[in-house]
C-alpha atoms as a PDB file:
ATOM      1  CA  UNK A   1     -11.837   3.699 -11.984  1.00  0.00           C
ATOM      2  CA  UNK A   2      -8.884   4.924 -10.172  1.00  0.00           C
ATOM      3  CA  UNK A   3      -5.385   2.902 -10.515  1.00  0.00           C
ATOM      4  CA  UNK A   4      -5.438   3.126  -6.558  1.00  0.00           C
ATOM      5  CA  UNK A   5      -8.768   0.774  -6.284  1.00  0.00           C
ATOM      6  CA  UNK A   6     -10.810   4.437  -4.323  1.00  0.00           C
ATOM      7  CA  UNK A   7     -14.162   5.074  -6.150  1.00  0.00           C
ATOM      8  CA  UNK A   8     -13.049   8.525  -5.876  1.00  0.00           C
ATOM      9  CA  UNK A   9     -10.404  10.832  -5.098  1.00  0.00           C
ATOM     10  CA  UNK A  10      -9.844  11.654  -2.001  1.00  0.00           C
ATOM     11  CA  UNK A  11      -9.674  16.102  -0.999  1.00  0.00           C
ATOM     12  CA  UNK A  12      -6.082  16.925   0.748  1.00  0.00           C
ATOM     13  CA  UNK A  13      -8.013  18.642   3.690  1.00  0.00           C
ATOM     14  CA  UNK A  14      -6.183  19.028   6.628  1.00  0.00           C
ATOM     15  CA  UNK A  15      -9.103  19.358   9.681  1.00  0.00           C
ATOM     16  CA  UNK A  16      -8.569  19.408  13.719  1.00  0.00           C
ATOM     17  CA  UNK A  17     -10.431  16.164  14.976  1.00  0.00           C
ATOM     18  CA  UNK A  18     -11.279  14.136  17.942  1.00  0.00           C
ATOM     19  CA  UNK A  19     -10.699  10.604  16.862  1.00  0.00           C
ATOM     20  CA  UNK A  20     -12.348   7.916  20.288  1.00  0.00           C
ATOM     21  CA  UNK A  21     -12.636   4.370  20.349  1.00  0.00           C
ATOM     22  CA  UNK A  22     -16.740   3.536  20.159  1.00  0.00           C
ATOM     23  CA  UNK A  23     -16.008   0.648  22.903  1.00  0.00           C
ATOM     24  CA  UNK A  24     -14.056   3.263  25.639  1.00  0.00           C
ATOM     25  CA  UNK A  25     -14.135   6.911  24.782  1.00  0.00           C
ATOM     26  CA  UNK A  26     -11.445   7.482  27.745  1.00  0.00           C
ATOM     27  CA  UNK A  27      -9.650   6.279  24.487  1.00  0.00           C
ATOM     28  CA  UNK A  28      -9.485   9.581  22.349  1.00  0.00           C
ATOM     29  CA  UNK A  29      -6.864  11.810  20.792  1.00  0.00           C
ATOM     30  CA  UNK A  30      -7.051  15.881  19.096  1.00  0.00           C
ATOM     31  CA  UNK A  31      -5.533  14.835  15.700  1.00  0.00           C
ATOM     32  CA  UNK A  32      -6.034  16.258  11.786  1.00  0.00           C
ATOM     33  CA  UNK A  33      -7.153  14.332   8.854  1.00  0.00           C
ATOM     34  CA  UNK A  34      -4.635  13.850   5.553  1.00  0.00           C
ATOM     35  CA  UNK A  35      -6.977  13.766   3.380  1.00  0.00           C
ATOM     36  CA  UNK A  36     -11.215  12.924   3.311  1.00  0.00           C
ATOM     37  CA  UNK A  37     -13.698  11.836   1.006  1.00  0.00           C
ATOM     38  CA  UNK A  38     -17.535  10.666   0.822  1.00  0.00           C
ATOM     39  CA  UNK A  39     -16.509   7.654   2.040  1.00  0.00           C
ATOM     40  CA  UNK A  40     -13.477   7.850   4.665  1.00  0.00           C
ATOM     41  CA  UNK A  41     -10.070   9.469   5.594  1.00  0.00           C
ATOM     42  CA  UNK A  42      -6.706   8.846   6.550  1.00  0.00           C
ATOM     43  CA  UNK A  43      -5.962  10.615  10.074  1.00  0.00           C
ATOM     44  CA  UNK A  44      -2.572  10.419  11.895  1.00  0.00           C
ATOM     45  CA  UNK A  45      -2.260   9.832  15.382  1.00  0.00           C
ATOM     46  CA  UNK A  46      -0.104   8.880  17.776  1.00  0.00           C
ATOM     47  CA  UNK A  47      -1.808   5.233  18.890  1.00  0.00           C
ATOM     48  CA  UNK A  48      -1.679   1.873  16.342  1.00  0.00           C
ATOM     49  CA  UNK A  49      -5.595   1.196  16.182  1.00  0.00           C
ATOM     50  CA  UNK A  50      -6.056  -2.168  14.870  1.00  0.00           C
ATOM     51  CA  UNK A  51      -8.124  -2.917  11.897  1.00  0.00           C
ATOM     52  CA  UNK A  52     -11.781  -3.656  12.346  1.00  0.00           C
ATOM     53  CA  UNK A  53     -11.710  -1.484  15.702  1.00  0.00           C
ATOM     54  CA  UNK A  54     -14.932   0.826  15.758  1.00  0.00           C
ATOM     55  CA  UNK A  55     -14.163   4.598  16.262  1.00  0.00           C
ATOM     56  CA  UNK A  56     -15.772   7.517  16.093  1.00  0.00           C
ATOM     57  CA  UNK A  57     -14.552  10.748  13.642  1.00  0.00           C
ATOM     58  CA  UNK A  58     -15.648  14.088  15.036  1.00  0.00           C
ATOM     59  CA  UNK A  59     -14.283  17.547  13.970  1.00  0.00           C
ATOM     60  CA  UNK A  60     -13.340  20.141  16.394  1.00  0.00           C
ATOM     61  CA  UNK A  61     -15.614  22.946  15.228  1.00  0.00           C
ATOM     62  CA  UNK A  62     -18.637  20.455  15.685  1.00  0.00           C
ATOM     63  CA  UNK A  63     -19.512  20.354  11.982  1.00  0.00           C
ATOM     64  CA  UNK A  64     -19.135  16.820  11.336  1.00  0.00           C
ATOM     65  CA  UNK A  65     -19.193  13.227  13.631  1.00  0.00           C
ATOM     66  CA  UNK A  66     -19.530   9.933  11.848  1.00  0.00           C
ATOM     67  CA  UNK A  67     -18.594   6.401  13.138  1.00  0.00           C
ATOM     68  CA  UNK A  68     -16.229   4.894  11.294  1.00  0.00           C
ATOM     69  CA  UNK A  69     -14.257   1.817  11.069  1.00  0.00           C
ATOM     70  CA  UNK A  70     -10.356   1.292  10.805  1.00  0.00           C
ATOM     71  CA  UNK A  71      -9.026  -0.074   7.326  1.00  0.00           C
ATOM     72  CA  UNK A  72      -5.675   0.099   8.341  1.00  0.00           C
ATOM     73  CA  UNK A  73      -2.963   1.442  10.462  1.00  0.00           C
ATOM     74  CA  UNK A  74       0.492   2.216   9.328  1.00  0.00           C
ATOM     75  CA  UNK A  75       3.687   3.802  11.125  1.00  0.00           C
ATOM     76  CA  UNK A  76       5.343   6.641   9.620  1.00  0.00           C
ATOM     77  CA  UNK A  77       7.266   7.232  12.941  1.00  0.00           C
ATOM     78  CA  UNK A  78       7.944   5.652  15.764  1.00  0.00           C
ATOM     79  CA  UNK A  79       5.798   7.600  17.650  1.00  0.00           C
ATOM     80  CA  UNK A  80       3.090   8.450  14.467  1.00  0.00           C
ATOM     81  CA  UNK A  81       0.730   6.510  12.555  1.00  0.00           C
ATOM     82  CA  UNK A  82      -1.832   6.934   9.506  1.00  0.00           C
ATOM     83  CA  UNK A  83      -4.930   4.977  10.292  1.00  0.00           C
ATOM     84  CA  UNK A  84      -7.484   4.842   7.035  1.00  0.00           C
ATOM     85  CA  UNK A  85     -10.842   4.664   8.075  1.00  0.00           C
ATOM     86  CA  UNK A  86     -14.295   3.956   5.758  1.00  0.00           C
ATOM     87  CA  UNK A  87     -17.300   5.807   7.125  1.00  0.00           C
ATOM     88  CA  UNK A  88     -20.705   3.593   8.391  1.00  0.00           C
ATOM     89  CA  UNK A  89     -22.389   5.319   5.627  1.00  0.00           C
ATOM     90  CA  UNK A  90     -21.183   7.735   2.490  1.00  0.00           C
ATOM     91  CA  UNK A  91     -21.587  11.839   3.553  1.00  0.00           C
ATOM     92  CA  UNK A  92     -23.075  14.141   1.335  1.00  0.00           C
ATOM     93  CA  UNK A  93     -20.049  16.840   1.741  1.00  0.00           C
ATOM     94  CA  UNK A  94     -17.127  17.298   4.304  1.00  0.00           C
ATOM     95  CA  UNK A  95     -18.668  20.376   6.124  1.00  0.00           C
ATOM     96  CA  UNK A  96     -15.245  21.275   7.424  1.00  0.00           C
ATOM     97  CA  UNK A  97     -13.205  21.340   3.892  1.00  0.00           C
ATOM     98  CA  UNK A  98     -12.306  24.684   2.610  1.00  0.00           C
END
């Protein structure tokens, strides 16, 4: 098992996405992912989501939309965040990734 606690590694795939709050999807930003696995990603954006809130993951192309739920949310600028997120169920492949 990974040092880092992940069950596996996680692809350095940079994808355009649409990342919307389940509970208001006026609530939405056109982002890219850090990196993705079966199991979640890390996305920046430009809004502090707070843990536990519900969104949904969708890329740009249309290839791939799964609800997912925020781990956590950390600034790396005043004006930028990484939110981690963990998928309602595992994917079989990132349909986007390269």
């Amino acid at each position: 098992m990974p040092s880092d606690g992940r069950i596996e590694k996680r692809a350095n795939v940079k994808v355009p996405v649409r990342l919307a709050a389940v509970e208001d999807a006026f609530i939405a930003e056109i982002t890219t992912t850090v990196d993705v696995s079966r199991y979640g990603a890390r996305v920046l954006t430009g809004r502090r989501w707070r843990p536990g809130e519900q969104l949904v993951l969708a890329s740009l192309s249309g290839g791939f939309r799964r609800q997912a739920k925020v781990i956590h949310c950390y600034p790396l600028t005043d004006r930028q965040f990484c939110v981690g997120l963990v998928f309602d169920t595992s994917i079989k492949e990132w349909k986007d990734a390269p």
